[in-house]
ModelCIF file with pLDDT and N, C-alpha, C, O atoms, coordinates in Angstrom:
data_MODEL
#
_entry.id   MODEL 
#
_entity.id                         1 
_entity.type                       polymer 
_entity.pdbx_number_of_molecules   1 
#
_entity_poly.entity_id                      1 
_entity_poly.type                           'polypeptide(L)' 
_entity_poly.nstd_linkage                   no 
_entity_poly.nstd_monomer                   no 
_entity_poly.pdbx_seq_one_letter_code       
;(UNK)(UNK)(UNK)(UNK)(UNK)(UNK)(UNK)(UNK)(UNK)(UNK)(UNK)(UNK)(UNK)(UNK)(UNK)(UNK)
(UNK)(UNK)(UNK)(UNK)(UNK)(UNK)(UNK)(UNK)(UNK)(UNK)(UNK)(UNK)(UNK)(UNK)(UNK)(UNK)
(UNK)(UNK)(UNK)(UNK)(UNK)(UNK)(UNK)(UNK)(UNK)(UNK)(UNK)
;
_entity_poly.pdbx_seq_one_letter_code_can   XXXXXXXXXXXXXXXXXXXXXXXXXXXXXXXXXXXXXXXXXXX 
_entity_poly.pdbx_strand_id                 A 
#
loop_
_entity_poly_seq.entity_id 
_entity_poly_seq.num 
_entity_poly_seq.mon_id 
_entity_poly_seq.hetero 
1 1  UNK n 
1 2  UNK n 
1 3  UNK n 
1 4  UNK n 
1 5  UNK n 
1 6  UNK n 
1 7  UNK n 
1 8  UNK n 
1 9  UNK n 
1 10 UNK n 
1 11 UNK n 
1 12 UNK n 
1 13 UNK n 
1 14 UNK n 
1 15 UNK n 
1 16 UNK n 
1 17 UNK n 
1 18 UNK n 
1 19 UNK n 
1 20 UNK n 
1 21 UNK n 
1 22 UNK n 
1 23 UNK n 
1 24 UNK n 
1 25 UNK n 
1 26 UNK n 
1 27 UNK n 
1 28 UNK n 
1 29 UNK n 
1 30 UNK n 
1 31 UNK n 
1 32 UNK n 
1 33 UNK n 
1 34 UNK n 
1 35 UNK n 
1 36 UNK n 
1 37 UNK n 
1 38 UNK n 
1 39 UNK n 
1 40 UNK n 
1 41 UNK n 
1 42 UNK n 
1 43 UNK n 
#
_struct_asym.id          A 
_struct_asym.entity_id   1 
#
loop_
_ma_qa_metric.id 
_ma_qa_metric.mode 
_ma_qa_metric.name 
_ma_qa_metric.software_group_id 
_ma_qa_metric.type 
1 global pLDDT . pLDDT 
2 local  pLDDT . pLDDT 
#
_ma_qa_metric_global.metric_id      1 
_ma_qa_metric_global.metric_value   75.28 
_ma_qa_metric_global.model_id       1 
_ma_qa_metric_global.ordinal_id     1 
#
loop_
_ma_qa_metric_local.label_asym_id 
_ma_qa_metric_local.label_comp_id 
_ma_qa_metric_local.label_seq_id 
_ma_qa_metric_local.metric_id 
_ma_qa_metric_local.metric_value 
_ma_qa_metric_local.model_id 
_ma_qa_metric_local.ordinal_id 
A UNK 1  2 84.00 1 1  
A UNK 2  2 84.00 1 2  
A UNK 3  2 87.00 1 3  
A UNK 4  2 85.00 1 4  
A UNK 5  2 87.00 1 5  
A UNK 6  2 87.00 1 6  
A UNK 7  2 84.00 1 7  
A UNK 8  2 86.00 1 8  
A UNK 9  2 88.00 1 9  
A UNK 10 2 88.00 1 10 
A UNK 11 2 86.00 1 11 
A UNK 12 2 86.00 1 12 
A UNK 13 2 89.00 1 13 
A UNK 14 2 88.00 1 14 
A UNK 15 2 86.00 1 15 
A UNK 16 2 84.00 1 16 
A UNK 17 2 84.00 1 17 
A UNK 18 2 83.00 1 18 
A UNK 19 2 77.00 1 19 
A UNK 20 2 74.00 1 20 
A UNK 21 2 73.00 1 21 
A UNK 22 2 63.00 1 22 
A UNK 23 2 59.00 1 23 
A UNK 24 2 45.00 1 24 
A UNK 25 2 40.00 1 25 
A UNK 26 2 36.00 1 26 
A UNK 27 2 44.00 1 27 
A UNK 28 2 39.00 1 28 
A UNK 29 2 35.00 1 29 
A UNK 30 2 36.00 1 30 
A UNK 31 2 53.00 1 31 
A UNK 32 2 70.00 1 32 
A UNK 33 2 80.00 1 33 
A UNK 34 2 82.00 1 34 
A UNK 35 2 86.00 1 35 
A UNK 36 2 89.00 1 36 
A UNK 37 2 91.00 1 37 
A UNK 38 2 88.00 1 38 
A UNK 39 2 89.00 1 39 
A UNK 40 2 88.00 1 40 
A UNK 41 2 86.00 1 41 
A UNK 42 2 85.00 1 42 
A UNK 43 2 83.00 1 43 
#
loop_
_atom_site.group_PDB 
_atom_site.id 
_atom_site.type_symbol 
_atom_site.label_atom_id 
_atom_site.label_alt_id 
_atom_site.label_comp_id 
_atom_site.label_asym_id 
_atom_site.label_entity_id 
_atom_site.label_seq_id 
_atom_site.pdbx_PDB_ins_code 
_atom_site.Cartn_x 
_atom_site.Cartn_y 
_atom_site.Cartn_z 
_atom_site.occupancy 
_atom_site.B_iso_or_equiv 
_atom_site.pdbx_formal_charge 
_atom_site.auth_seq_id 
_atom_site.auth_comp_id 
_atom_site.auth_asym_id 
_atom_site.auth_atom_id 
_atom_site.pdbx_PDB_model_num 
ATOM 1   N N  . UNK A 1 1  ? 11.029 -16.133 -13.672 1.00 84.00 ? 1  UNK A N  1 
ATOM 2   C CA . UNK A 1 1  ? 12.201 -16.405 -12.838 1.00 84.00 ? 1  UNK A CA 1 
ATOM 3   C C  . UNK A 1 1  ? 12.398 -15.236 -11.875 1.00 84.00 ? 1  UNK A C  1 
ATOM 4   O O  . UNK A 1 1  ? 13.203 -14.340 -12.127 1.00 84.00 ? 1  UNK A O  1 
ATOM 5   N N  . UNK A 1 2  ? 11.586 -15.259 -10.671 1.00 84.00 ? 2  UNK A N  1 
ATOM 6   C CA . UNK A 1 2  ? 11.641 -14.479 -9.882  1.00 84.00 ? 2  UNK A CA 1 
ATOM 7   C C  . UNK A 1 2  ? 11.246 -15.023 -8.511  1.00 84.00 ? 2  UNK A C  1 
ATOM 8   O O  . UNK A 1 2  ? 10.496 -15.970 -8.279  1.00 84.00 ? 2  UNK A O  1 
ATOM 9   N N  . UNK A 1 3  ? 12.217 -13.852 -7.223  1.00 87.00 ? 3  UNK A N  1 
ATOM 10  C CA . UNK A 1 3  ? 12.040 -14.478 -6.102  1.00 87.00 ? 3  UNK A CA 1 
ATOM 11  C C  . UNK A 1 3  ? 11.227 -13.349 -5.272  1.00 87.00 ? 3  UNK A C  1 
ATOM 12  O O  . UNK A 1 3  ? 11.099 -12.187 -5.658  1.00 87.00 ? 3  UNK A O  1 
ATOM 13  N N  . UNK A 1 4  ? 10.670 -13.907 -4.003  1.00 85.00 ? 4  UNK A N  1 
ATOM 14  C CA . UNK A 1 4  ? 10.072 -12.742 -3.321  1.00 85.00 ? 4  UNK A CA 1 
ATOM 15  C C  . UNK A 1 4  ? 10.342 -11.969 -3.018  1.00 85.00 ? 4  UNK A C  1 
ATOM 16  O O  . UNK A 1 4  ? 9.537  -11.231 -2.450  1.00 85.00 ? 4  UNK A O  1 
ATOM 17  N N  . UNK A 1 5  ? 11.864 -11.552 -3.216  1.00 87.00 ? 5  UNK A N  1 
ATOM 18  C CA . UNK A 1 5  ? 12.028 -9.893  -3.348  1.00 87.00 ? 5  UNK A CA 1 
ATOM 19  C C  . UNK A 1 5  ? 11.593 -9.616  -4.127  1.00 87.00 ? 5  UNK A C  1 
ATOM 20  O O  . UNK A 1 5  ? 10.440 -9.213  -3.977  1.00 87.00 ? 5  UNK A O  1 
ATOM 21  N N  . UNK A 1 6  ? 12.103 -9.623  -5.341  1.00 87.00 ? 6  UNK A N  1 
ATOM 22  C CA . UNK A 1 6  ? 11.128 -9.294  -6.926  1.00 87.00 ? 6  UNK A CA 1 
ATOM 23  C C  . UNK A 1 6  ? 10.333 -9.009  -6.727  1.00 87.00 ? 6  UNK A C  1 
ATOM 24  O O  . UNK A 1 6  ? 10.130 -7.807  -6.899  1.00 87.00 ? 6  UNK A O  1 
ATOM 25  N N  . UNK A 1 7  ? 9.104  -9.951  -6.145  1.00 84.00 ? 7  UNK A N  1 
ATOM 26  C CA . UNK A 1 7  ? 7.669  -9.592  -6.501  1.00 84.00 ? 7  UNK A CA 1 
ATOM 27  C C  . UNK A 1 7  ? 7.896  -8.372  -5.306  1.00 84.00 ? 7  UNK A C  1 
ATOM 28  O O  . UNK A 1 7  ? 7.795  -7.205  -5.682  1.00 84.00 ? 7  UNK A O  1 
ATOM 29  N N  . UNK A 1 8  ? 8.249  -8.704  -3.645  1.00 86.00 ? 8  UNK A N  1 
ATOM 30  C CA . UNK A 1 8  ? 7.817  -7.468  -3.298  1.00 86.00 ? 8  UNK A CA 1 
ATOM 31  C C  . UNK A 1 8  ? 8.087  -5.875  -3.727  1.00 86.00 ? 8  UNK A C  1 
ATOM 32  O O  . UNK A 1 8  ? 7.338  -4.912  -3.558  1.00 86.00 ? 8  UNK A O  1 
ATOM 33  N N  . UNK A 1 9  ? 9.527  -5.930  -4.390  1.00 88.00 ? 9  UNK A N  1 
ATOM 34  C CA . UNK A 1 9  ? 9.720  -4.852  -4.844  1.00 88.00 ? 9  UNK A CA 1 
ATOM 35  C C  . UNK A 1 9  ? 8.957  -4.668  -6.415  1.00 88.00 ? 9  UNK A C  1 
ATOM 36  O O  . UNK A 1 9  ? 9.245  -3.496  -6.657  1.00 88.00 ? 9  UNK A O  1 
ATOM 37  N N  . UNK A 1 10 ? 8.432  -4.991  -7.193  1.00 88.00 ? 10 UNK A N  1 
ATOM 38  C CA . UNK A 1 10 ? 7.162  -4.775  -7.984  1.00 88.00 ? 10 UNK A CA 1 
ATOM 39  C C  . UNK A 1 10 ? 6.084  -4.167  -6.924  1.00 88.00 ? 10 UNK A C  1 
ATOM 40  O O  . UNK A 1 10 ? 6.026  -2.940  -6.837  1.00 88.00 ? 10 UNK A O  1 
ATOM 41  N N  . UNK A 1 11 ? 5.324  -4.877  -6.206  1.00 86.00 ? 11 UNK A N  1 
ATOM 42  C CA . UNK A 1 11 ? 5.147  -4.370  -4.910  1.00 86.00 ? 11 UNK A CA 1 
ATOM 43  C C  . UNK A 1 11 ? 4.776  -2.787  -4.931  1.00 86.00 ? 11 UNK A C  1 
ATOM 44  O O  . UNK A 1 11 ? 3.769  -2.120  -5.169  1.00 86.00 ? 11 UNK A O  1 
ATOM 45  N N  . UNK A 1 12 ? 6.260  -2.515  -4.517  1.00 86.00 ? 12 UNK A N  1 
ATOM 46  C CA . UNK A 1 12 ? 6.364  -0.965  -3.955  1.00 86.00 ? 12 UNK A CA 1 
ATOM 47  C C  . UNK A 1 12 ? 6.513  -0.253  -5.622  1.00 86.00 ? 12 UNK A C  1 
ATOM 48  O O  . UNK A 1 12 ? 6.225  0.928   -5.425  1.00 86.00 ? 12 UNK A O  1 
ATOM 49  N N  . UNK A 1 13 ? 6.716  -0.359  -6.620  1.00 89.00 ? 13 UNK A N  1 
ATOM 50  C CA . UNK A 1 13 ? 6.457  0.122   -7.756  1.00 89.00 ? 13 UNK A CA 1 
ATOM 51  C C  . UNK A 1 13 ? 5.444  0.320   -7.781  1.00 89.00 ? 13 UNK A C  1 
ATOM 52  O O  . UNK A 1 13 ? 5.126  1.470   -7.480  1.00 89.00 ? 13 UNK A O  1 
ATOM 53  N N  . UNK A 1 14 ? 4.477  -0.535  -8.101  1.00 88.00 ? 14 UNK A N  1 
ATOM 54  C CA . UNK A 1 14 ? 2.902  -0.569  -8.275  1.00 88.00 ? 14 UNK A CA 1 
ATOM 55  C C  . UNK A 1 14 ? 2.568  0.732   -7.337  1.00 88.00 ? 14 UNK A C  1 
ATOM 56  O O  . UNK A 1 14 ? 2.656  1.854   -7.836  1.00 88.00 ? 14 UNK A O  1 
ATOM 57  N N  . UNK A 1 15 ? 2.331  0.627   -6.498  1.00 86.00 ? 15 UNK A N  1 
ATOM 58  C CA . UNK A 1 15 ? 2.164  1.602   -5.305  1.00 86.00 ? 15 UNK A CA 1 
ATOM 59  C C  . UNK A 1 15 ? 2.478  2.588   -5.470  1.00 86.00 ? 15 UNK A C  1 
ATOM 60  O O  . UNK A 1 15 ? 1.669  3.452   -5.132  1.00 86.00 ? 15 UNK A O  1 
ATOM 61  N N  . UNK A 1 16 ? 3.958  3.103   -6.140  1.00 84.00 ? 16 UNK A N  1 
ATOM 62  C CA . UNK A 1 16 ? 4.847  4.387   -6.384  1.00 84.00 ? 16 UNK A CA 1 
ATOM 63  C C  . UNK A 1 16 ? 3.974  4.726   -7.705  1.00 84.00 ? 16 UNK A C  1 
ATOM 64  O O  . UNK A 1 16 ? 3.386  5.808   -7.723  1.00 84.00 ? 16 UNK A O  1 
ATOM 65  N N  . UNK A 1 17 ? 3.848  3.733   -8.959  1.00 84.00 ? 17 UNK A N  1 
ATOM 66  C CA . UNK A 1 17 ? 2.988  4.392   -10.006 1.00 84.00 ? 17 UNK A CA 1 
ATOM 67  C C  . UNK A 1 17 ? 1.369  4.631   -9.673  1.00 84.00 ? 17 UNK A C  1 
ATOM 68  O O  . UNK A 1 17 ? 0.785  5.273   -10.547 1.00 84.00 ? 17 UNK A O  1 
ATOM 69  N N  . UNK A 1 18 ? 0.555  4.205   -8.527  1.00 83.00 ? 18 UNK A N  1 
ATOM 70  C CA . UNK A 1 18 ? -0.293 4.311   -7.975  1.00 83.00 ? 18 UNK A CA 1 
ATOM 71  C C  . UNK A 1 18 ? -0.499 5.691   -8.116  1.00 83.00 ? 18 UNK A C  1 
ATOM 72  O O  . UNK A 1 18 ? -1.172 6.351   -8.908  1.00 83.00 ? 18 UNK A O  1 
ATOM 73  N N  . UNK A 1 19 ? 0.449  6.068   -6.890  1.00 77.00 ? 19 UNK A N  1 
ATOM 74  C CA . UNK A 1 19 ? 0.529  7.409   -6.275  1.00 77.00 ? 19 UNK A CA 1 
ATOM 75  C C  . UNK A 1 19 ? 1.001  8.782   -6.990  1.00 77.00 ? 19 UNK A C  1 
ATOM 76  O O  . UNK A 1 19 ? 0.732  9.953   -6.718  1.00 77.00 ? 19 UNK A O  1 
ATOM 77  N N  . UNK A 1 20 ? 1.713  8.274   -7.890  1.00 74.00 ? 20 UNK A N  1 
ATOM 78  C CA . UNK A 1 20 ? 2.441  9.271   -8.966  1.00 74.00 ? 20 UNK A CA 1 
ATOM 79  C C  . UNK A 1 20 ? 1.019  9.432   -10.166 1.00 74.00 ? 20 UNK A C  1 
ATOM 80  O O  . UNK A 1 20 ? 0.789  10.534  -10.664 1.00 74.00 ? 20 UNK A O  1 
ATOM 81  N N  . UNK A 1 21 ? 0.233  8.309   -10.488 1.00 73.00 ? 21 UNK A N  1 
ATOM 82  C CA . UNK A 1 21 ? -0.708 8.369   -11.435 1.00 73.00 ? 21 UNK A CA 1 
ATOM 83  C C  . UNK A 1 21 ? -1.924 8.381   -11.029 1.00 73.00 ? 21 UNK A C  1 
ATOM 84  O O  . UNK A 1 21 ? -2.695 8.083   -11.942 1.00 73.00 ? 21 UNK A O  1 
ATOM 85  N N  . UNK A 1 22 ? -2.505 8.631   -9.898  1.00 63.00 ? 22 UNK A N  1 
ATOM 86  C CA . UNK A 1 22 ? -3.553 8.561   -9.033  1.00 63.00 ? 22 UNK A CA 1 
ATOM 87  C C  . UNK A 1 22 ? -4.006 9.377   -7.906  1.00 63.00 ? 22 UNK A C  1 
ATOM 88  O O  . UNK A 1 22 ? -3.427 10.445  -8.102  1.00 63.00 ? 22 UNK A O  1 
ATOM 89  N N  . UNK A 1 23 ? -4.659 9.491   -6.910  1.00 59.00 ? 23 UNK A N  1 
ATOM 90  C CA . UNK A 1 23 ? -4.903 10.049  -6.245  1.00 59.00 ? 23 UNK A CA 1 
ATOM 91  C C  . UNK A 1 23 ? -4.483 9.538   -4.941  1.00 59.00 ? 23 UNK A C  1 
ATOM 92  O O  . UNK A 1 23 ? -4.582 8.361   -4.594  1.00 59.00 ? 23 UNK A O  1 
ATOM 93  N N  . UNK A 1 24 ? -4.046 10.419  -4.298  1.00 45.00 ? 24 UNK A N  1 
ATOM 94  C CA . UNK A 1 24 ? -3.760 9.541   -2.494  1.00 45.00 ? 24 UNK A CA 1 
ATOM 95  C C  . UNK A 1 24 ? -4.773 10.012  -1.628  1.00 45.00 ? 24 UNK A C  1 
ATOM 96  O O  . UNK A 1 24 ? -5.352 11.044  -1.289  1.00 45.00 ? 24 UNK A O  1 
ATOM 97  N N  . UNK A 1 25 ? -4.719 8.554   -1.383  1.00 40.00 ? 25 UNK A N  1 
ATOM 98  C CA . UNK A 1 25 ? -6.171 8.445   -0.352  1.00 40.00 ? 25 UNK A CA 1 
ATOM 99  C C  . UNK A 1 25 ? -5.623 9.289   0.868   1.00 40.00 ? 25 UNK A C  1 
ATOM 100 O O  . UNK A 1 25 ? -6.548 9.671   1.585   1.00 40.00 ? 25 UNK A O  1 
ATOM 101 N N  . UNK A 1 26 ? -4.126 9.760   1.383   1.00 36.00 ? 26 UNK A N  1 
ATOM 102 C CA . UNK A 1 26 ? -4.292 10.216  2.814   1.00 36.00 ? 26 UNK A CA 1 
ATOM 103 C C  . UNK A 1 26 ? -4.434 11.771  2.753   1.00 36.00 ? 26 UNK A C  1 
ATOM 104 O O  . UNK A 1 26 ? -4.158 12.596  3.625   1.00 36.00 ? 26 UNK A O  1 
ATOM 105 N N  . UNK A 1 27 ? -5.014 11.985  1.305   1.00 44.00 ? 27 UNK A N  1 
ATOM 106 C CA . UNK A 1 27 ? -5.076 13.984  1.537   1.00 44.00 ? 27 UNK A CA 1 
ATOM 107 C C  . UNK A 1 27 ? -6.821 13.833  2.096   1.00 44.00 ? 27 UNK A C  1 
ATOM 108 O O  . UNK A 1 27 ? -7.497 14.845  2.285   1.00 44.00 ? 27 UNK A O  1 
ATOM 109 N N  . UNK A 1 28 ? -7.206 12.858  2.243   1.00 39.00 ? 28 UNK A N  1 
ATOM 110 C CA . UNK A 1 28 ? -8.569 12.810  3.236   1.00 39.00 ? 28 UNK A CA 1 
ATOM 111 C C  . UNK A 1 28 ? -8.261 13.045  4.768   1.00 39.00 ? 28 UNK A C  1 
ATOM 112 O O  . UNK A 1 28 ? -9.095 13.513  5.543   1.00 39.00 ? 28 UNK A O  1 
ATOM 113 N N  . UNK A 1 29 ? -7.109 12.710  5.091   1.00 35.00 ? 29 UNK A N  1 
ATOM 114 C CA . UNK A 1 29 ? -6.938 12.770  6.616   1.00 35.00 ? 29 UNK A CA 1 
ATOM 115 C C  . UNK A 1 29 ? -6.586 13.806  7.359   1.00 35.00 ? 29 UNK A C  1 
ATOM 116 O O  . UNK A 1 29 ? -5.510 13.997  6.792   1.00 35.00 ? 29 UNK A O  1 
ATOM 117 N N  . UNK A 1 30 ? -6.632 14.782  8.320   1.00 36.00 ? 30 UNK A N  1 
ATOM 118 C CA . UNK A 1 30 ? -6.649 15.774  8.652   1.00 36.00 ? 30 UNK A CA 1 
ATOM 119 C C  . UNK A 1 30 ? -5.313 15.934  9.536   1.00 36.00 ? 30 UNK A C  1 
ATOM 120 O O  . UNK A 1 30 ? -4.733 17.006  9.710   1.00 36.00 ? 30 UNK A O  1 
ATOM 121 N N  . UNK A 1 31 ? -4.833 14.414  10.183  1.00 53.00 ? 31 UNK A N  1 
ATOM 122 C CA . UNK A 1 31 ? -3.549 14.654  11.107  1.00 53.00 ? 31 UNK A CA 1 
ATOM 123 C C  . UNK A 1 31 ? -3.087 12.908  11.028  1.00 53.00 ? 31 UNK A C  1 
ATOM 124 O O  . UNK A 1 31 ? -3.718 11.863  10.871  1.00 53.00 ? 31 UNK A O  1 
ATOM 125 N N  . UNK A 1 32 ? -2.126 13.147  11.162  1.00 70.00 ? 32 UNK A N  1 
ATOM 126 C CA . UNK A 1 32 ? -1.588 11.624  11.544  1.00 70.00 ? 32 UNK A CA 1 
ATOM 127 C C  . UNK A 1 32 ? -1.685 10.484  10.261  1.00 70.00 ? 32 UNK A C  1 
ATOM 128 O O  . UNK A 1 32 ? -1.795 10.797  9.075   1.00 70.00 ? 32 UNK A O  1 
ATOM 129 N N  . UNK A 1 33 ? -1.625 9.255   10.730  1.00 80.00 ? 33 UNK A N  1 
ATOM 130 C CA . UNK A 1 33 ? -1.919 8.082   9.810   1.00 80.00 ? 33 UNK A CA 1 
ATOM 131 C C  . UNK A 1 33 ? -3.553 8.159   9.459   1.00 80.00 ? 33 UNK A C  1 
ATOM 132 O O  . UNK A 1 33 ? -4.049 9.269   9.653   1.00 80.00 ? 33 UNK A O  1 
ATOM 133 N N  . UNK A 1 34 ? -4.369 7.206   9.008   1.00 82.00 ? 34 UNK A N  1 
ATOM 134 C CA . UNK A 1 34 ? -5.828 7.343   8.544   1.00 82.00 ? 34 UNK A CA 1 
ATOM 135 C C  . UNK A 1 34 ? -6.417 6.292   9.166   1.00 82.00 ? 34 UNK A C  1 
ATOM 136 O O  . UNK A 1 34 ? -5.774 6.199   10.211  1.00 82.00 ? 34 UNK A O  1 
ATOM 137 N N  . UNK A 1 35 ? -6.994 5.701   9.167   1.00 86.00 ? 35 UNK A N  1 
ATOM 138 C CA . UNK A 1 35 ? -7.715 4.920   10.526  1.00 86.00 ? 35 UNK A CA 1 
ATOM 139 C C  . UNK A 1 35 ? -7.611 3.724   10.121  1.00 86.00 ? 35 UNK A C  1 
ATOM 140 O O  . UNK A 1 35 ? -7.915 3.596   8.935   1.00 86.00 ? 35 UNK A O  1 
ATOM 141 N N  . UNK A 1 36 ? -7.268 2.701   10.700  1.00 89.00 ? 36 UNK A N  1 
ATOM 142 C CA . UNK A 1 36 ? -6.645 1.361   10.241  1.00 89.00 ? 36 UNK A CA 1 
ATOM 143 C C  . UNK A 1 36 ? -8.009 0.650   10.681  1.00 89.00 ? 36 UNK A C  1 
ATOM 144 O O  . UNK A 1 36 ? -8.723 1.104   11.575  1.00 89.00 ? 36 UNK A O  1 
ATOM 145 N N  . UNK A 1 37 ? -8.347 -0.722  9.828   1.00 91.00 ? 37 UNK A N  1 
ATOM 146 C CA . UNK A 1 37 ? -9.123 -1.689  10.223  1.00 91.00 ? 37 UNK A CA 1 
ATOM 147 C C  . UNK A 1 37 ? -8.126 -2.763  9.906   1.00 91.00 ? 37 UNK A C  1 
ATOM 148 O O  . UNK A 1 37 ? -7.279 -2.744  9.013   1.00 91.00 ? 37 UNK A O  1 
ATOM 149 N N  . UNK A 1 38 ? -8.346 -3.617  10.707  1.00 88.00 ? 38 UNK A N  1 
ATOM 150 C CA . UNK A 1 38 ? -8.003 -4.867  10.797  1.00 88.00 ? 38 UNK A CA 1 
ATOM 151 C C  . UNK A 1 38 ? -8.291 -5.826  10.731  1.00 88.00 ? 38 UNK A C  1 
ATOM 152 O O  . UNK A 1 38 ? -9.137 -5.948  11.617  1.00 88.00 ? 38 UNK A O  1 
ATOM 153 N N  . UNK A 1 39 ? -8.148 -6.986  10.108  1.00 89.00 ? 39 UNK A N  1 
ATOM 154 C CA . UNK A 1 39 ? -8.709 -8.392  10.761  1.00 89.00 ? 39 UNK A CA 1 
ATOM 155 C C  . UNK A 1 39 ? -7.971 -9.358  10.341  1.00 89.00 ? 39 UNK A C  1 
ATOM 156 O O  . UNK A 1 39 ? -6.946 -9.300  9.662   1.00 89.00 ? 39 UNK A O  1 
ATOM 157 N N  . UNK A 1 40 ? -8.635 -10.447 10.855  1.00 88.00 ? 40 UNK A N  1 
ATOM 158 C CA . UNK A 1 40 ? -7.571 -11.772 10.777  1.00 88.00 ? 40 UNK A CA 1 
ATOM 159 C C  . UNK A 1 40 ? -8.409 -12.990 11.323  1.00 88.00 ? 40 UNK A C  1 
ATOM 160 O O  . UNK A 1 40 ? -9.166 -12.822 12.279  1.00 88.00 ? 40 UNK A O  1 
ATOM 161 N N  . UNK A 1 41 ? -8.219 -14.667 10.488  1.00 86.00 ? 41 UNK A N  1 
ATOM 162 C CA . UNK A 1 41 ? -8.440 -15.353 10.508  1.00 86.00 ? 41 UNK A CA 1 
ATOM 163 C C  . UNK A 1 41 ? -7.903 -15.855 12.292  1.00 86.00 ? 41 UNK A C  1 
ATOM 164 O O  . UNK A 1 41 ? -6.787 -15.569 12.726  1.00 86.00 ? 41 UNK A O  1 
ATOM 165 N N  . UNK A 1 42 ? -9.028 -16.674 13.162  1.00 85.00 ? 42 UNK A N  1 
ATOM 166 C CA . UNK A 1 42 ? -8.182 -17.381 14.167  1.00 85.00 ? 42 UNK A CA 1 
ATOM 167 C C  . UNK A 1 42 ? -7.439 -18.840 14.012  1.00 85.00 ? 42 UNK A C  1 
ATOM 168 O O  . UNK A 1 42 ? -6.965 -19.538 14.908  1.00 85.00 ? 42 UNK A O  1 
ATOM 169 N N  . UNK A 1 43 ? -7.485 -19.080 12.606  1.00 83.00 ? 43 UNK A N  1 
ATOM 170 C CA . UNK A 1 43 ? -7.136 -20.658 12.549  1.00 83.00 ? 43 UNK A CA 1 
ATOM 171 C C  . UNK A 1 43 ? -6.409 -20.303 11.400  1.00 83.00 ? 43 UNK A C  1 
ATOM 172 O O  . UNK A 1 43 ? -5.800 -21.163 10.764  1.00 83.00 ? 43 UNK A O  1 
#
């Protein structure tokens, strides 16, 4: 019994115990954000 807030805020938990229990990927980056790829379906 849950709505999509719920899940998104699980979401940002996951992520927060990620980062608290894991390593962060942006102590690789030297300045700024880290280099984004993108993509996406056209249909």
């Amino acid at each position: 019994e849950v709505e999509p807030m719920d899940i998104l805020e699980e979401g940002r938990e996951a992520w927060a115990w990620v980062h608290g229990n894991a390593v962060n990927p942006l102590r690789r980056v030297q300045r700024g954000l880290p280099p984004l790829f993108a993509s996406h379906g056209g249909r």
